[in-house]
PDB file of N, CA and C in Angstrom:
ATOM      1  N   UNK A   1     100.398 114.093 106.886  1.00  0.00           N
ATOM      2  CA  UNK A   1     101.707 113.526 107.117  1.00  0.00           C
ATOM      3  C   UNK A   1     101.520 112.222 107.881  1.00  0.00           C
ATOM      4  N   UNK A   2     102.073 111.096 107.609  1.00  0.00           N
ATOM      5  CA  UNK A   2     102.139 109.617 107.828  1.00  0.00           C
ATOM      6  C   UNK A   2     103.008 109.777 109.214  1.00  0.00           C
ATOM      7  N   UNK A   3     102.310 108.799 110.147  1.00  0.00           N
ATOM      8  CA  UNK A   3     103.073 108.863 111.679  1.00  0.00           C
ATOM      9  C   UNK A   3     104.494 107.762 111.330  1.00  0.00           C
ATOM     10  N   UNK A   4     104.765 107.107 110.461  1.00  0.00           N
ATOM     11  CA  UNK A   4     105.990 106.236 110.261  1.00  0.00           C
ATOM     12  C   UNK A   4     106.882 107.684 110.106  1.00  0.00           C
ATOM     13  N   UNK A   5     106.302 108.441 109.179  1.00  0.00           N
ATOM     14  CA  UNK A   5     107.774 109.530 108.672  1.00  0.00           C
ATOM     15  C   UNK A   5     108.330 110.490 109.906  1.00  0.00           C
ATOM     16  N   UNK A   6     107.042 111.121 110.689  1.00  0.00           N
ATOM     17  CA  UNK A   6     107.525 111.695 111.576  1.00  0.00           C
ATOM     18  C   UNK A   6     107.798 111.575 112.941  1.00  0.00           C
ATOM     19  N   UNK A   7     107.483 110.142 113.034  1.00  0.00           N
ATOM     20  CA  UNK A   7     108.451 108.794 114.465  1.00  0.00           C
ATOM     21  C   UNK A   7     109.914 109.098 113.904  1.00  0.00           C
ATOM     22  N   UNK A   8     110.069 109.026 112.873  1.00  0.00           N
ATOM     23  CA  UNK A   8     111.455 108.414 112.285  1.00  0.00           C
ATOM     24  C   UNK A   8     112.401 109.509 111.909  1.00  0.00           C
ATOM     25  N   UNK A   9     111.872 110.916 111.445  1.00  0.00           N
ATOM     26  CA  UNK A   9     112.296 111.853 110.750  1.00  0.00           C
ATOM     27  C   UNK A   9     113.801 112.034 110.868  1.00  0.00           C
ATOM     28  N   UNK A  10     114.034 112.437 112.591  1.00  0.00           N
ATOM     29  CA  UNK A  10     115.584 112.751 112.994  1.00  0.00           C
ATOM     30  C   UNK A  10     116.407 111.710 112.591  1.00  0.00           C
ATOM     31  N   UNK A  11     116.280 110.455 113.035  1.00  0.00           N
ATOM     32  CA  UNK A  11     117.156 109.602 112.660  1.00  0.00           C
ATOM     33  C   UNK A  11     117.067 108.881 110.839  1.00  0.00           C
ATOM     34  N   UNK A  12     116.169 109.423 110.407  1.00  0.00           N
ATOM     35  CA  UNK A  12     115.975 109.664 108.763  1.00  0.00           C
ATOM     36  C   UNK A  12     117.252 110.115 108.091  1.00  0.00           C
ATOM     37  N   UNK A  13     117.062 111.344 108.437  1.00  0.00           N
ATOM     38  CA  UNK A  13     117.670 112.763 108.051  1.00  0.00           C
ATOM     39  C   UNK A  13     119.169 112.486 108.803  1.00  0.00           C
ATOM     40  N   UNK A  14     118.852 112.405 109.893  1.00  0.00           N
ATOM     41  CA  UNK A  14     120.536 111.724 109.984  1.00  0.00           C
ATOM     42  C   UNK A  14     121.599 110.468 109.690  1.00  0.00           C
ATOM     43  N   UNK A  15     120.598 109.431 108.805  1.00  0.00           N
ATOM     44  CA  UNK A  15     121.204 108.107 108.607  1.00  0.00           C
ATOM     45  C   UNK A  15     121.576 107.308 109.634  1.00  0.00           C
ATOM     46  N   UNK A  16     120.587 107.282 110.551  1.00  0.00           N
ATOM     47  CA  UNK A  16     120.817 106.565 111.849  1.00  0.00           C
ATOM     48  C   UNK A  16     119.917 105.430 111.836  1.00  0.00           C
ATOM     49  N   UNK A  17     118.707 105.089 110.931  1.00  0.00           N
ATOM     50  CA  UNK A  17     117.880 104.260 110.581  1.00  0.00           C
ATOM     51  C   UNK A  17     118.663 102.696 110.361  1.00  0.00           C
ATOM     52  N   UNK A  18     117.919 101.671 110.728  1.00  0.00           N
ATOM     53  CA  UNK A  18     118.104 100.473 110.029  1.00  0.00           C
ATOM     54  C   UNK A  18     117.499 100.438 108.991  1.00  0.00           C
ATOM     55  N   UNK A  19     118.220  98.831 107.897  1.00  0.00           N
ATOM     56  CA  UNK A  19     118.103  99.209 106.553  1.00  0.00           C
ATOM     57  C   UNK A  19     116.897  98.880 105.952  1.00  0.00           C
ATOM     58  N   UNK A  20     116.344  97.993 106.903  1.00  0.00           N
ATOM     59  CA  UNK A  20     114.373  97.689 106.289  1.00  0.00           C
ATOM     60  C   UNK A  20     113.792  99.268 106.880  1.00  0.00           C
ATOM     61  N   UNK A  21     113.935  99.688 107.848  1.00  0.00           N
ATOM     62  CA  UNK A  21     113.201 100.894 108.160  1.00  0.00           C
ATOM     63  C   UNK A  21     113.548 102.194 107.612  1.00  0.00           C
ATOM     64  N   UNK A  22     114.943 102.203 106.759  1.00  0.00           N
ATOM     65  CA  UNK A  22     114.917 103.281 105.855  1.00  0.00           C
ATOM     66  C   UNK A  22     114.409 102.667 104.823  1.00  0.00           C
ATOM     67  N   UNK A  23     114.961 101.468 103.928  1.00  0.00           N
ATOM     68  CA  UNK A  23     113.928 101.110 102.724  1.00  0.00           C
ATOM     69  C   UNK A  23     112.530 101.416 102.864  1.00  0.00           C
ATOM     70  N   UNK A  24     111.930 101.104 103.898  1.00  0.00           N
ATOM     71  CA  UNK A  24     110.342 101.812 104.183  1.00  0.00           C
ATOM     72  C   UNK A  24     109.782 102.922 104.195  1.00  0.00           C
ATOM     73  N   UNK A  25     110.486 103.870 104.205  1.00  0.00           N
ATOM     74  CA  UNK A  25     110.603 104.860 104.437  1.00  0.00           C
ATOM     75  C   UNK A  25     110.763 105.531 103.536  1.00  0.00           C
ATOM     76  N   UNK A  26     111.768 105.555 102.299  1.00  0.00           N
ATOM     77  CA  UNK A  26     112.209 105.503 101.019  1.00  0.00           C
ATOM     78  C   UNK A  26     110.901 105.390 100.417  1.00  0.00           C
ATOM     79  N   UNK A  27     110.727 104.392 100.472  1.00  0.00           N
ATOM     80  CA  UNK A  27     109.314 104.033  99.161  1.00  0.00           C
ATOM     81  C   UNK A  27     108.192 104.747  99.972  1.00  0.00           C
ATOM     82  N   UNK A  28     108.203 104.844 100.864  1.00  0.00           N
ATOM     83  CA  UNK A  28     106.926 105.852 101.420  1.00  0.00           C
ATOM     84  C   UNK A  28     107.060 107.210 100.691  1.00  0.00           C
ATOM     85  N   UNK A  29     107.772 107.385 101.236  1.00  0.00           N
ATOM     86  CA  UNK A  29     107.869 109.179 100.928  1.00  0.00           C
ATOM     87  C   UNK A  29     108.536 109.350  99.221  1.00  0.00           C
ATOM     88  N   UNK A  30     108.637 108.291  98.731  1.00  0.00           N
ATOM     89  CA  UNK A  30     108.167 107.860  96.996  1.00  0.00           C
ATOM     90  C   UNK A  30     106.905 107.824  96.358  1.00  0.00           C
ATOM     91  N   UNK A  31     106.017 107.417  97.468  1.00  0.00           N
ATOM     92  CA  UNK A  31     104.426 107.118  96.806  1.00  0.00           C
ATOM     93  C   UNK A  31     103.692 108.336  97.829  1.00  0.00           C
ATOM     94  N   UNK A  32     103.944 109.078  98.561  1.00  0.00           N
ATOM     95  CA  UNK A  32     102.943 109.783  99.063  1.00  0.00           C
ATOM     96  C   UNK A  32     103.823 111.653  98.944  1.00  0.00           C
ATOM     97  N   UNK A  33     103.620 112.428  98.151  1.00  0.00           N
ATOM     98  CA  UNK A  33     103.748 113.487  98.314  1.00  0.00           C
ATOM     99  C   UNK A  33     103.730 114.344  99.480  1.00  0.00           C
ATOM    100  N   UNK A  34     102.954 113.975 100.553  1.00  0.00           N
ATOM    101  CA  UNK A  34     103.038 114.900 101.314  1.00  0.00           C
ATOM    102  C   UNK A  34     104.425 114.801 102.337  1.00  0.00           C
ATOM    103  N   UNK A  35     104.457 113.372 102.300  1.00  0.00           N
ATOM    104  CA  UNK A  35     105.763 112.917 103.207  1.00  0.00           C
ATOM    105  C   UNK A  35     106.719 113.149 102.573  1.00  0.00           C
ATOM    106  N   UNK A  36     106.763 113.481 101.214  1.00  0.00           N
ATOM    107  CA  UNK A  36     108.196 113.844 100.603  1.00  0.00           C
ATOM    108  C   UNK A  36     108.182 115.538 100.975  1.00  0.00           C
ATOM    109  N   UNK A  37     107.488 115.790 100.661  1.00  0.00           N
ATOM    110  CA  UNK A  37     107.803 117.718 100.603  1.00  0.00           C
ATOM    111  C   UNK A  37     107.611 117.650 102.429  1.00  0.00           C
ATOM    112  N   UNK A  38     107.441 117.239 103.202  1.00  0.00           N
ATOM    113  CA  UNK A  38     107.768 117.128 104.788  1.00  0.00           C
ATOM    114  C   UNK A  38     108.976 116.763 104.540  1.00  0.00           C
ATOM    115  N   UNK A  39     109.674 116.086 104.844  1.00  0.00           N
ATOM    116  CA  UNK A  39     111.246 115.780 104.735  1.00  0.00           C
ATOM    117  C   UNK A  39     111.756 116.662 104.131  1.00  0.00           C
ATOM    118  N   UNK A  40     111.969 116.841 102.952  1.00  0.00           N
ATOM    119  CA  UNK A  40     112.832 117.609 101.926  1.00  0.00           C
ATOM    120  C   UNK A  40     112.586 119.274 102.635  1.00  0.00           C
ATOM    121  N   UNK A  41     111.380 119.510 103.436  1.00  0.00           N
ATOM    122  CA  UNK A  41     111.545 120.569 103.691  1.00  0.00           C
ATOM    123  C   UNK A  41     111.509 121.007 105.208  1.00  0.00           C
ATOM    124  N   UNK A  42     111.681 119.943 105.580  1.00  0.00           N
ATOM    125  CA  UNK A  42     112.455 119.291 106.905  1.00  0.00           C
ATOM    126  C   UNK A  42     113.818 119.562 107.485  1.00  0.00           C
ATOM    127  N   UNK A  43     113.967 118.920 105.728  1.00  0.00           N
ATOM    128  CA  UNK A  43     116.008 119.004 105.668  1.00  0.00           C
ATOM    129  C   UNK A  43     116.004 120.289 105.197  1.00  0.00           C
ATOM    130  N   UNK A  44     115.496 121.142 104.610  1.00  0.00           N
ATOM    131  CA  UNK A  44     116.080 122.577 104.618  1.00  0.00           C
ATOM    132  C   UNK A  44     116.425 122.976 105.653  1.00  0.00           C
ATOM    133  N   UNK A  45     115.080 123.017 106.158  1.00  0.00           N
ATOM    134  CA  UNK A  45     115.179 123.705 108.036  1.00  0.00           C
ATOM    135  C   UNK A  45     115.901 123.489 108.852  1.00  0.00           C
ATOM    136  N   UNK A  46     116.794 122.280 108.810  1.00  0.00           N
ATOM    137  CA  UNK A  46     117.532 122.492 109.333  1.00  0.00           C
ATOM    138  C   UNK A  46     119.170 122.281 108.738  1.00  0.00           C
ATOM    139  N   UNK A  47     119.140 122.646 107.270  1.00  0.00           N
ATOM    140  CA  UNK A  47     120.484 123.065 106.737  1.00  0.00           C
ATOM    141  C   UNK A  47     120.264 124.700 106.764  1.00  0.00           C
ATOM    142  N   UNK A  48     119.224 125.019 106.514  1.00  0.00           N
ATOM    143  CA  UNK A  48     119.234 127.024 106.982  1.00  0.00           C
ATOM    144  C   UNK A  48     119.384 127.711 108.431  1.00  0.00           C
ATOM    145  N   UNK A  49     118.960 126.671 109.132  1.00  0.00           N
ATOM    146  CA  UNK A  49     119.196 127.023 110.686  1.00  0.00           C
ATOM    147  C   UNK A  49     120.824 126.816 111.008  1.00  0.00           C
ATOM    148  N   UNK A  50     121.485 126.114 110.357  1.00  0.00           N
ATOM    149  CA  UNK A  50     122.684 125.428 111.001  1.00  0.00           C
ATOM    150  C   UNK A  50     122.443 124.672 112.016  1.00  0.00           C
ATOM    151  N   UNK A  51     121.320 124.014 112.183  1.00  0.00           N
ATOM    152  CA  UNK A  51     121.418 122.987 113.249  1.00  0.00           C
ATOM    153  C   UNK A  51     121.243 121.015 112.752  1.00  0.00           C
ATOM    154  N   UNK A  52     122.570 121.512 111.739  1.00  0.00           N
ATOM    155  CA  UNK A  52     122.659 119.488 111.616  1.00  0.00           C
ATOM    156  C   UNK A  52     123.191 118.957 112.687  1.00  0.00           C
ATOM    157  N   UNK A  53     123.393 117.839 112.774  1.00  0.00           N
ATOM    158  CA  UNK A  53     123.756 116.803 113.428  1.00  0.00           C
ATOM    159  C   UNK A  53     125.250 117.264 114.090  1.00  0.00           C
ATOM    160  N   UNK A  54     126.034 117.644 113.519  1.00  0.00           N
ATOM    161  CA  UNK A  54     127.500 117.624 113.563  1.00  0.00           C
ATOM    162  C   UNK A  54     127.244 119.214 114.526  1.00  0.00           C
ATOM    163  N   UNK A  55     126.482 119.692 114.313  1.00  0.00           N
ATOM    164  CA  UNK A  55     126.668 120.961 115.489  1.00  0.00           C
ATOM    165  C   UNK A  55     126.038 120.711 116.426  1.00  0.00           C
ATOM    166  N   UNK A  56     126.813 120.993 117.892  1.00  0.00           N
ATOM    167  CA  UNK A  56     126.598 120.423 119.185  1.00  0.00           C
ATOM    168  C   UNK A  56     125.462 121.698 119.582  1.00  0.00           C
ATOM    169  N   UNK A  57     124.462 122.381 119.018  1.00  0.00           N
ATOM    170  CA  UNK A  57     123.606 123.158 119.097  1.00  0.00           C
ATOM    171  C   UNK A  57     122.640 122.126 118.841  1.00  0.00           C
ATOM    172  N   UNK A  58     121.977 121.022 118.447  1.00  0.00           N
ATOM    173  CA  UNK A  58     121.170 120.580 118.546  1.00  0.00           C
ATOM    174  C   UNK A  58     121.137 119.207 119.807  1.00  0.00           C
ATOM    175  N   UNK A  59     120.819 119.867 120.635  1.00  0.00           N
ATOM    176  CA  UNK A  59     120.744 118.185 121.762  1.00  0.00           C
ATOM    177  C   UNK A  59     119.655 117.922 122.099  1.00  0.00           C
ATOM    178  N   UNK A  60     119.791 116.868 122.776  1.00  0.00           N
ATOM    179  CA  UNK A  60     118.852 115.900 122.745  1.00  0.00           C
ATOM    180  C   UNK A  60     117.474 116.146 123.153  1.00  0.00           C
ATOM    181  N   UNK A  61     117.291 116.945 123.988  1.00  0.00           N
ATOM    182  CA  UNK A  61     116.282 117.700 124.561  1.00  0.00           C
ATOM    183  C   UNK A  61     115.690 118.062 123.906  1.00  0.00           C
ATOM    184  N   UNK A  62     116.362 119.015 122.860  1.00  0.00           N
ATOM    185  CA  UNK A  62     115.832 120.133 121.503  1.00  0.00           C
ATOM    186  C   UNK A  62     114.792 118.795 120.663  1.00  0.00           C
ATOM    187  N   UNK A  63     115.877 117.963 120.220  1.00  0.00           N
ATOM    188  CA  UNK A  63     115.921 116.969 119.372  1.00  0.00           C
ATOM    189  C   UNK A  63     113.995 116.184 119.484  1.00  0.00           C
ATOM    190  N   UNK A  64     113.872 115.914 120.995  1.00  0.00           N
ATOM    191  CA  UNK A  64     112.871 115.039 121.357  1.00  0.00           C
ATOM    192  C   UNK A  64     111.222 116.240 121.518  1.00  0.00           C
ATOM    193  N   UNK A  65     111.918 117.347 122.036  1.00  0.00           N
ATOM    194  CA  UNK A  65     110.811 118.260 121.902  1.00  0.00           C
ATOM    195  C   UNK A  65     110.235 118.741 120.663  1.00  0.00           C
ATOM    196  N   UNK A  66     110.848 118.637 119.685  1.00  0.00           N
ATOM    197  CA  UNK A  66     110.812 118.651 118.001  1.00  0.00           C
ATOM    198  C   UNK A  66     109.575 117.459 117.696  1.00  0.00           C
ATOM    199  N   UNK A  67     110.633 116.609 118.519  1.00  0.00           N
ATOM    200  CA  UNK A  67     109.484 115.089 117.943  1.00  0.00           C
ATOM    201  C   UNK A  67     108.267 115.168 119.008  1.00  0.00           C
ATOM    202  N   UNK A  68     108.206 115.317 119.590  1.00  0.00           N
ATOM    203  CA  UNK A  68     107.144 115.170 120.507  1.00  0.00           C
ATOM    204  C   UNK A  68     106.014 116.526 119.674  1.00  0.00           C
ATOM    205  N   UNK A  69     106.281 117.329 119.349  1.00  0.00           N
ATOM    206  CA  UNK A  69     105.969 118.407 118.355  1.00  0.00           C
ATOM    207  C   UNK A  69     105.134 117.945 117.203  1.00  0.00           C
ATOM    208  N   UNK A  70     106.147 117.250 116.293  1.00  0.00           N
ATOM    209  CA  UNK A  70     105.354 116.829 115.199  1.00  0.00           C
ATOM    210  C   UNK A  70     104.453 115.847 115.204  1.00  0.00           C
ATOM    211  N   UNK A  71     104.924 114.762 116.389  1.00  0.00           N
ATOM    212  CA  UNK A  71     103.826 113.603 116.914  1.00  0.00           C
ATOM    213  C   UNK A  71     102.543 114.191 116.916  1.00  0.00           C
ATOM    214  N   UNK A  72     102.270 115.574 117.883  1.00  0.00           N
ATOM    215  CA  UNK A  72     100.871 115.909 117.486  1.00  0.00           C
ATOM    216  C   UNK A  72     100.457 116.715 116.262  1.00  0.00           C
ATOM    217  N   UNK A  73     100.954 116.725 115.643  1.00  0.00           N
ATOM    218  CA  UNK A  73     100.362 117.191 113.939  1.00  0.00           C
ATOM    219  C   UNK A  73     100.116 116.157 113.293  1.00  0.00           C
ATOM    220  N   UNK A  74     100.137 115.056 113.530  1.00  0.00           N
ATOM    221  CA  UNK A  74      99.802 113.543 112.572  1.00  0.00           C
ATOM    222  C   UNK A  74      98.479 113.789 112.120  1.00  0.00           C
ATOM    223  N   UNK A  75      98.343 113.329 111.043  1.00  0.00           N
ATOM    224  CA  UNK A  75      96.948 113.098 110.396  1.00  0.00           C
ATOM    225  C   UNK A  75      97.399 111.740 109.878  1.00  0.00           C
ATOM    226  N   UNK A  76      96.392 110.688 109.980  1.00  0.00           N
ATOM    227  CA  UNK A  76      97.124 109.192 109.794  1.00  0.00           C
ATOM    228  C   UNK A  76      96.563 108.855 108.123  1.00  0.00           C
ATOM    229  N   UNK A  77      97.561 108.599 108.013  1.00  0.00           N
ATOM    230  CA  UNK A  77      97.365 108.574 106.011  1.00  0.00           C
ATOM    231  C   UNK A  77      96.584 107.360 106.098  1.00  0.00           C
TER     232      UNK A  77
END
């Protein structure tokens, strides 16, 4: 998994990105398989959990300990 996708993931998945850094992002996880099936199964996890954006069950805390999480699983493409 590419450290651009999973810096970026939350605000990915939530459309909080600017528009060169989602276009980048886009075509990444277009040309590299692993960053697509990370996301896509990213966004399951958390449409099966019920913890999108719009439910005040995910804060910020949760949010950054997640990322701080996947930061160390990087393998740098």
């Amino acid at each position: 998994m590419c450290k651009d996708v999973v810096e970026n993931i939350m605000d990915y998945i939530d459309k909080e990105l600017d528009m060169e850094t989602l276009r980048e992002l886009e075509k990444h996880t277009g040309e590299c398989p692993e960053c697509k099936a990370f996301v896509d199964t990213y966004r399951r996890m958390l449409d099966v959990t019920g913890k999108l954006k719009e439910r005040p069950s995910v804060t910020p805390e949760i949010r950054n300990r997640l990322k701080t999480l996947l930061k160390s699983k990087i393998d740098p493409c």
